[in-house]
C-alpha atoms as a PDB file:
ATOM      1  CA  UNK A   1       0.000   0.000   0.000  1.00  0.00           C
ATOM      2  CA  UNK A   2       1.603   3.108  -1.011  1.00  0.00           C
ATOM      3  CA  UNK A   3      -0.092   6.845  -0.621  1.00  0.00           C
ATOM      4  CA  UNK A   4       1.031  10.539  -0.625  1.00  0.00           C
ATOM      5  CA  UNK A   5       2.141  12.696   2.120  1.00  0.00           C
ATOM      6  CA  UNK A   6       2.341  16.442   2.017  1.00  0.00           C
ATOM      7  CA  UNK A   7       4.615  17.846   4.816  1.00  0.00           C
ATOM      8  CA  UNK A   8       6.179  21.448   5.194  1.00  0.00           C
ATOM      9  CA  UNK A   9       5.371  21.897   0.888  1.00  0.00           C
ATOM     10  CA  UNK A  10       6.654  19.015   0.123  1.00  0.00           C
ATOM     11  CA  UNK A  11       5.210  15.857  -1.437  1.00  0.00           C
ATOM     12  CA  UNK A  12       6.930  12.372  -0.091  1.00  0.00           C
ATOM     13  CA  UNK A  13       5.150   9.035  -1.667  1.00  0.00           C
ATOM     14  CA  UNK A  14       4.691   6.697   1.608  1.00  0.00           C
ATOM     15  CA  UNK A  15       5.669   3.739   1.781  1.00  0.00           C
ATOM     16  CA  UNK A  16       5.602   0.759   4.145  1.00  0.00           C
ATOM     17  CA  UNK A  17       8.152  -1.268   6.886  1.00  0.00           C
ATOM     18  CA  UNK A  18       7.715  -3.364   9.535  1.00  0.00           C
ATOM     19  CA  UNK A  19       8.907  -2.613  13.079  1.00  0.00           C
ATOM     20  CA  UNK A  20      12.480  -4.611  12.462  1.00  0.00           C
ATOM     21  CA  UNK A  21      13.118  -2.362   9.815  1.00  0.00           C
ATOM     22  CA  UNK A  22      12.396   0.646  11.689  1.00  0.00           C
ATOM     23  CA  UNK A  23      14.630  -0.362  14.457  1.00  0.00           C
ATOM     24  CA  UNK A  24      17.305  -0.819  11.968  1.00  0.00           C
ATOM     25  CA  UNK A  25      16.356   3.125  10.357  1.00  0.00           C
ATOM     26  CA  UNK A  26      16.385   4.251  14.359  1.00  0.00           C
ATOM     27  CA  UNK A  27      19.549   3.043  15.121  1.00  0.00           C
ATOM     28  CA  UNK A  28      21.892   4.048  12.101  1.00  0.00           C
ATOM     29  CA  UNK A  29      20.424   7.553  12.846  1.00  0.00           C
ATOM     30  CA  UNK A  30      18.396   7.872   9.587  1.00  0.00           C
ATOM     31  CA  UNK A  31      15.056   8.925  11.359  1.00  0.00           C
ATOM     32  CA  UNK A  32      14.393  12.888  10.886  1.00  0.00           C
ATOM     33  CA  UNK A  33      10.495  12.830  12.227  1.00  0.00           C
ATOM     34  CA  UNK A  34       8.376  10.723  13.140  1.00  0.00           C
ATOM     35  CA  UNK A  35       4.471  11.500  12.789  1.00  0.00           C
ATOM     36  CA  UNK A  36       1.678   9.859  15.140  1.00  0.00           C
ATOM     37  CA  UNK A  37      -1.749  10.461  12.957  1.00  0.00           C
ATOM     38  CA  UNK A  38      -5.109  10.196  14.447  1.00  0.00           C
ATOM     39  CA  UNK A  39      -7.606   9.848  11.677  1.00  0.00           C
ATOM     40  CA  UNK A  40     -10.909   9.017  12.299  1.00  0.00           C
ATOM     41  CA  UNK A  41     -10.751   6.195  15.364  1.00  0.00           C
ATOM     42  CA  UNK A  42      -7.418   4.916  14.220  1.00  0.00           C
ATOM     43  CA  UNK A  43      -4.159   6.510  15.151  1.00  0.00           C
ATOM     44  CA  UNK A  44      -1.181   5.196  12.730  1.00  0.00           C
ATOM     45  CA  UNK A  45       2.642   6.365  12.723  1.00  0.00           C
ATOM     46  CA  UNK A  46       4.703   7.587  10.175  1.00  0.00           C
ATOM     47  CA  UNK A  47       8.740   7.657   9.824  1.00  0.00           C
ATOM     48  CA  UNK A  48      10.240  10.553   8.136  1.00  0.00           C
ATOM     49  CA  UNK A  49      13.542   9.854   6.015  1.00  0.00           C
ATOM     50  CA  UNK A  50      15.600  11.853   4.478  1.00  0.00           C
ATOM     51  CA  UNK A  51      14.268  10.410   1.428  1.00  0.00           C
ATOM     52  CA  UNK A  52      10.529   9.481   2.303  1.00  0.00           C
ATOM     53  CA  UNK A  53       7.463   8.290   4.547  1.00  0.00           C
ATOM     54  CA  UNK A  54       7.669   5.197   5.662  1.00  0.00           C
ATOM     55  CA  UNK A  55       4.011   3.697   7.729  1.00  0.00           C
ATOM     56  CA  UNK A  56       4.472   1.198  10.682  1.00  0.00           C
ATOM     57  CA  UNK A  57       3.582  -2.490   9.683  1.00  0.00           C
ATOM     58  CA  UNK A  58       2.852  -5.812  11.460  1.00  0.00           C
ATOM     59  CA  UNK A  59       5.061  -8.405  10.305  1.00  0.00           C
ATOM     60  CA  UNK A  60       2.126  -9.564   8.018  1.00  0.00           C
ATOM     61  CA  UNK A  61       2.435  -6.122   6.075  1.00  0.00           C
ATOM     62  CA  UNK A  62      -1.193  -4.671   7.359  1.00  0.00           C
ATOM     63  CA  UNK A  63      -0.692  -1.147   8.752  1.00  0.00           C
ATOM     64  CA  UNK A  64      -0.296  -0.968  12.426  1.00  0.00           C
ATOM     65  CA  UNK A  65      -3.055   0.323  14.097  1.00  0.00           C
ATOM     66  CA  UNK A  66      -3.946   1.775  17.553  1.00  0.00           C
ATOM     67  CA  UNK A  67      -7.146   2.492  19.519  1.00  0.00           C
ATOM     68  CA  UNK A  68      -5.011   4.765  21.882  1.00  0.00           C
ATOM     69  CA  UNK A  69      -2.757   7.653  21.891  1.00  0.00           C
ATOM     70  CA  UNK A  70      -0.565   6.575  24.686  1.00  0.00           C
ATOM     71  CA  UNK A  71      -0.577   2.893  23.219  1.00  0.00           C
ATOM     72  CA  UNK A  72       1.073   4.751  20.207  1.00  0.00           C
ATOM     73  CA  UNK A  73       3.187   6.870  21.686  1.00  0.00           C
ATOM     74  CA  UNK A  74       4.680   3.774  23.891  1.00  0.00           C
ATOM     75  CA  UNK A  75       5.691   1.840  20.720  1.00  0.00           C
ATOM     76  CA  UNK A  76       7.280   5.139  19.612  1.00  0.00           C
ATOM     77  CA  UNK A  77       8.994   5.321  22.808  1.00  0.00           C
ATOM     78  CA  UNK A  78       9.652   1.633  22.974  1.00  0.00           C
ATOM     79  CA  UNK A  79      11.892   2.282  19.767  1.00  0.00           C
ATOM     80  CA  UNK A  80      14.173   4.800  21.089  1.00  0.00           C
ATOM     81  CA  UNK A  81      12.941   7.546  20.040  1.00  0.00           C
ATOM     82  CA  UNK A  82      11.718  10.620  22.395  1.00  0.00           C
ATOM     83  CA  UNK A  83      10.536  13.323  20.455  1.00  0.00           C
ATOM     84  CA  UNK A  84       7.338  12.823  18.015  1.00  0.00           C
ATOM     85  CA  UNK A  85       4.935  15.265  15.919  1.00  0.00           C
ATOM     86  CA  UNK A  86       0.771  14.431  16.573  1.00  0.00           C
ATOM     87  CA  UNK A  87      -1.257  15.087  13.767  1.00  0.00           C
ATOM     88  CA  UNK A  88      -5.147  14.826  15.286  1.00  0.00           C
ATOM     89  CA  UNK A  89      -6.878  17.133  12.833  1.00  0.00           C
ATOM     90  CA  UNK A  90      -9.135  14.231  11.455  1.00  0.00           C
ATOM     91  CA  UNK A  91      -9.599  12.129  14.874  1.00  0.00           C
ATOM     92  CA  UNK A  92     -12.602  11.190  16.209  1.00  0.00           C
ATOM     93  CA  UNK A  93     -12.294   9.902  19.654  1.00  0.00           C
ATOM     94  CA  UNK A  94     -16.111   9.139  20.354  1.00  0.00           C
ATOM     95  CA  UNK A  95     -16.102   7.281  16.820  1.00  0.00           C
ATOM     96  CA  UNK A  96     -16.622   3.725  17.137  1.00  0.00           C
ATOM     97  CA  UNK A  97     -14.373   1.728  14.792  1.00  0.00           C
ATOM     98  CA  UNK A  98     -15.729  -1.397  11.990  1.00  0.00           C
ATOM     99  CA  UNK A  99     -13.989  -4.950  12.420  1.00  0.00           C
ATOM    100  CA  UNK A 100     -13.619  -5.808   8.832  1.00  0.00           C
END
């Protein structure tokens, strides 16, 4: 699954990575930003490159997800990294999510 991001006037195409990867991104110091975004009930996070967007996946390559903003920001955390940017202009707390 592959999308488009638009950050500080500037178009990045997204792409996906599971958390192994990420580690590996964290730890050779190529991370510049990382985005937690709320949309709708679902909060998702995003890893700015130098390069491009890279979304969170589950070792099965499905988009991590999370109900919670602290359950996100732990995982963040849990990675090593301390400083993230929240993007909640499109989240609906109250909004009750579909099982599909």
């Amino acid at each position: 699954m592959k999308g488009f991001l638009y950050l500080n006037n500037k178009c990045y195409l997204v792409k996906v990575m599971n958390e192994k990867t990420i580690r590996a991104l964290v730890e050779a110091g190529a991370v510049k930003k990382v985005l937690i975004i709320a949309e709708g009930s679902v909060i998702h996070v995003d890893i700015v490159t130098q390069n491009d967007v890279v979304t969170a996946t589950t070792l099965k390559g499905t988009i991590k997800l999370w109900a919670t903003l602290d359950a996100s920001a732990k995982w963040v955390k849990n990675l090593g990294i301390g400083r993230i940017q929240l993007v909640i202009d499109k989240w609906l707390p109250g909004q009750k999510g579909l099982r599909l």
